[in-house]
Protein backbone atom coordinates (compact mmCIF):
# COMPACT_ATOMS: atom_id res chain seq x y z
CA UNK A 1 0.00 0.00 0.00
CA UNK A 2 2.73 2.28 0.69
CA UNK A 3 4.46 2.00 -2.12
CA UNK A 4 1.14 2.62 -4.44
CA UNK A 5 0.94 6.11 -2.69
CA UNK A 6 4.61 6.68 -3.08
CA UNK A 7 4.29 6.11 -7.10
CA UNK A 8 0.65 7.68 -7.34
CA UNK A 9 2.42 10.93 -5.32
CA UNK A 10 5.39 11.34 -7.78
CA UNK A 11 3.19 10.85 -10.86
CA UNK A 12 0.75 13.38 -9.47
CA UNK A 13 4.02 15.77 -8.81
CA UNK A 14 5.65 15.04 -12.23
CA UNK A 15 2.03 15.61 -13.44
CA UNK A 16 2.50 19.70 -12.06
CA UNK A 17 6.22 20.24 -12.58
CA UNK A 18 5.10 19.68 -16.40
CA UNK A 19 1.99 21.37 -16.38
CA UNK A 20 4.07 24.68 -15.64
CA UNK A 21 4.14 27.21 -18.67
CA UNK A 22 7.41 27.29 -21.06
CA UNK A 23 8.27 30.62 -20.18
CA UNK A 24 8.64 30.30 -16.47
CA UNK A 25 11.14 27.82 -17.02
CA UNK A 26 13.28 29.44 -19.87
CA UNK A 27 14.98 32.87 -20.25
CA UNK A 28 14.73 34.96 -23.03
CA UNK A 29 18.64 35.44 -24.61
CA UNK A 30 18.17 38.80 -25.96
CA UNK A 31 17.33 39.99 -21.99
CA UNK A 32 20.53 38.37 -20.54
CA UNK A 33 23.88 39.87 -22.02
CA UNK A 34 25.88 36.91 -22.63
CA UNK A 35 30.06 37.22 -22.04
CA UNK A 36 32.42 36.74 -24.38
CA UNK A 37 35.57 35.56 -23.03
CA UNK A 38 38.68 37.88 -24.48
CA UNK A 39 42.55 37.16 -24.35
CA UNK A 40 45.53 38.54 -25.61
CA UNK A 41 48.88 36.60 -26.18
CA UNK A 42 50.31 39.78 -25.89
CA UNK A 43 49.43 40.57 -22.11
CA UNK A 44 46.88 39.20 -19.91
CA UNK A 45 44.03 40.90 -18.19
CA UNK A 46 45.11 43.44 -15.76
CA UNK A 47 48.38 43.65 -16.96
CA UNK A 48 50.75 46.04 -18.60
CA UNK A 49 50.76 46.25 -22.56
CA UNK A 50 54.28 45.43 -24.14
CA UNK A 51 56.19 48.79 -25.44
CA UNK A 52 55.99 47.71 -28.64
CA UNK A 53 52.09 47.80 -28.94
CA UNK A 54 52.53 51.56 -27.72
CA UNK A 55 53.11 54.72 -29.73
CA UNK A 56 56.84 54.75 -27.72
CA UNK A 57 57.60 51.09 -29.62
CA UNK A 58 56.32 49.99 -33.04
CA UNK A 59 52.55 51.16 -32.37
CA UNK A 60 50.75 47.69 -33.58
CA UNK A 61 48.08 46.38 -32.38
CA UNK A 62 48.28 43.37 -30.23
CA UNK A 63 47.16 39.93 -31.07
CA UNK A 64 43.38 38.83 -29.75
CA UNK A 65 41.45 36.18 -29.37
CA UNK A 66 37.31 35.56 -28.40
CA UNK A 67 35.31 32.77 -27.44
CA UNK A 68 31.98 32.19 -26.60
CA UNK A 69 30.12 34.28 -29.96
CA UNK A 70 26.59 33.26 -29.41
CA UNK A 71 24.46 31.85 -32.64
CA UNK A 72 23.00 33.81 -34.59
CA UNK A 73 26.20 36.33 -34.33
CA UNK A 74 26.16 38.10 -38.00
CA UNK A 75 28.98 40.49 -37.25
CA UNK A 76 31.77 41.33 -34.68
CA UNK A 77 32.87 44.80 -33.57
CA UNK A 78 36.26 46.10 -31.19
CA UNK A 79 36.78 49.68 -29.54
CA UNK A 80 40.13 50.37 -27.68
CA UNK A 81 39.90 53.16 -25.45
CA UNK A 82 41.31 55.08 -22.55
CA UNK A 83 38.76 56.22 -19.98
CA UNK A 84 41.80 57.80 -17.93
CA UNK A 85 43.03 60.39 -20.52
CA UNK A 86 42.81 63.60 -19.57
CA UNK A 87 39.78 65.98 -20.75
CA UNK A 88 37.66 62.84 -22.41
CA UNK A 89 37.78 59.12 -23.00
CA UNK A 90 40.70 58.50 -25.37
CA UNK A 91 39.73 56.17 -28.52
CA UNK A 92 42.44 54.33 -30.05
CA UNK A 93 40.88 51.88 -32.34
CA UNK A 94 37.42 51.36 -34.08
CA UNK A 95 36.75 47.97 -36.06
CA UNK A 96 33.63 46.94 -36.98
CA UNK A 97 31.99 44.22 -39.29
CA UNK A 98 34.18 41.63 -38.69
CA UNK A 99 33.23 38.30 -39.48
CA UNK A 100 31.15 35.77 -37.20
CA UNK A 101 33.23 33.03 -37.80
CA UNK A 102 36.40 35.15 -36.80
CA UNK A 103 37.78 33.66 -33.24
CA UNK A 104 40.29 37.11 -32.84
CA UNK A 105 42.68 39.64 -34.87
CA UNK A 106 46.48 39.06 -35.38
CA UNK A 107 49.48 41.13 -34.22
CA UNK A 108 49.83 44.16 -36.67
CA UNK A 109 46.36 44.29 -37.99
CA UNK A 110 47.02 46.76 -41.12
CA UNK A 111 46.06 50.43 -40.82
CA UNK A 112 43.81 50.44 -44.04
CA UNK A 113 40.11 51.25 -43.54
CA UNK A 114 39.22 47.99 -45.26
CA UNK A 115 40.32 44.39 -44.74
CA UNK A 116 40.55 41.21 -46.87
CA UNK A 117 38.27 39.54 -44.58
CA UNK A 118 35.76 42.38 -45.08
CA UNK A 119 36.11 44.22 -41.50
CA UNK A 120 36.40 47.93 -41.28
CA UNK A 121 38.19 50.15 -39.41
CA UNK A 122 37.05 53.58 -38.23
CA UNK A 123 38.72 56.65 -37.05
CA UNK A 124 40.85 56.80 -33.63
CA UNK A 125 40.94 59.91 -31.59
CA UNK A 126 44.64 60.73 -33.19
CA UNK A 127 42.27 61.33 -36.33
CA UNK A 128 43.63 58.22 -38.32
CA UNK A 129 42.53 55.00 -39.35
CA UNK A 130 43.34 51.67 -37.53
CA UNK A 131 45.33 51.22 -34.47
CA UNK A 132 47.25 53.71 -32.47
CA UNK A 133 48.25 52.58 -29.41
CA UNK A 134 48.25 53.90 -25.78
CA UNK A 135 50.55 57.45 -25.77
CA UNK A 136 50.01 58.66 -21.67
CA UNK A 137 51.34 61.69 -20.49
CA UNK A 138 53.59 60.88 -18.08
CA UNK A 139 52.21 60.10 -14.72
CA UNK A 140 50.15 57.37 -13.59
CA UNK A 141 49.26 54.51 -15.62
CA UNK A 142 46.21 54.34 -17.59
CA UNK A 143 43.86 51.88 -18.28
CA UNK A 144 43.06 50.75 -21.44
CA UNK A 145 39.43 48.57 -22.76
CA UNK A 146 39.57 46.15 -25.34
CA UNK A 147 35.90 45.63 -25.69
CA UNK A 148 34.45 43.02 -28.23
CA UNK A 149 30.69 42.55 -29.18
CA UNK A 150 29.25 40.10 -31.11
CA UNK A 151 25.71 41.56 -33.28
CA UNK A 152 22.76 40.01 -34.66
CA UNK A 153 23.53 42.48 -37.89
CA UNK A 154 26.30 43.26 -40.15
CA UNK A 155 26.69 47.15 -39.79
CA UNK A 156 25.91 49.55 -42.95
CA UNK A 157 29.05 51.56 -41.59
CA UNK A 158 31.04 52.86 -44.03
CA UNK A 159 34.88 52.88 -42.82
CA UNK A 160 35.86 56.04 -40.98
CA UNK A 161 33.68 55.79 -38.45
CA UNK A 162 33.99 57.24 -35.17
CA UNK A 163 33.33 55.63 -32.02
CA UNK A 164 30.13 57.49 -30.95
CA UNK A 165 28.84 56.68 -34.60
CA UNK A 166 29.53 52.97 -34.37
CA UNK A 167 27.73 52.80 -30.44
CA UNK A 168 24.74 54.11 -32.34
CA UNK A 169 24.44 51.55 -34.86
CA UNK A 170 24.85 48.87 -32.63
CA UNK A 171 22.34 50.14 -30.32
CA UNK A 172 19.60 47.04 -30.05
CA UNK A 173 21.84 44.58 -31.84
CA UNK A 174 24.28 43.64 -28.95
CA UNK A 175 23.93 40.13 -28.51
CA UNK A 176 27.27 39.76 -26.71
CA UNK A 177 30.29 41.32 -24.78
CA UNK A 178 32.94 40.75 -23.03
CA UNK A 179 36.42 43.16 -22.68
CA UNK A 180 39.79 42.97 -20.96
CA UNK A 181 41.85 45.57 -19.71
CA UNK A 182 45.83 46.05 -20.64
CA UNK A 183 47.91 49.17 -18.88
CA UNK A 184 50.51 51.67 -19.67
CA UNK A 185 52.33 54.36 -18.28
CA UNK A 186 55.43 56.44 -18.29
């Protein structure tokens, strides 16, 4: 007898777990910012940027890497800035419609507002195209973002585009972020 209310229990309970709507069970993606996970061979998280991806060394842009691009990803973007420059956040590199399937950017990326892969590069703050790297005054060191964000769109951008004009367009087509920080100072 005790076992037939033990089974007739847990089928009654398995009968309300299941009755429970779909969408009290699930999340909807678009409402939950997803992480991408960021890395440089160059430096790691936290830590100081090599000379030679500053503007006192050979001023190229350091190898990166992403994981974690959620389906549906049509597009990557990168900004580079400096939130600790004086006067305004410092932008030091703008690239935008890079491919899904990309998993990073090499060493050296070119400084040419097009790619072979199809990416684009906008303007920095040092009015030029491509990478500049971090140029402090001297003083404490500065932080700088790499930020990458995968988007449900490919971005009708043309190259040259600043910063504030490439937030806009990917305004409600952020599917995914993630960023790392490198430092400098002199």
């Amino acid at each position: 007898m005790k076992i037939f209310l033990i089974i007739a229990l847990l089928v009654l309970l398995s009968g309300c777990i299941s009755d429970q709507p779909e969408q009290e069970i699930q999340t909807d993606e678009k409402t939950i910012m997803k992480q991408i996970s960021i890395s440089s061979d160059a430096f790691n998280d936290g830590g100081s940027l090599p000379i030679e991806h500053t503007c006192d060394g050979e001023d190229r842009s350091p190898a990166l890497s992403w994981d974690t691009i959620p389906a549906g990803t049509q597009s990557i973007a990168l900004i580079v800035d400096d939130p600790d420059a004086p006067g305004k956040t410092w932008v030091h590199w703008v690239i935008y419609n890079i491919p899904a399937s990309s998993t990073g950017l090499p060493a050296a990326v070119p400084k040419d507002s097009s790619l072979d892969d199809g990416s684009l590069q906008g303007k920095n703050d040092f009015g030029r195209i491509g990478y500049n790297g971090p140029c402090p005054p001297p003083g404490k060191p500065h932080k700088y973002f790499f930020r990458v964000y995968a988007l449900d769109t490919a971005l009708s951008l043309k190259s040259g585009a600043a910063k504030s004009q490439l937030e806009a367009a990917m305004s409600g087509h952020i599917l995914a972020q993630g960023e790392m920080i490198g430092k400098y100072g002199r």
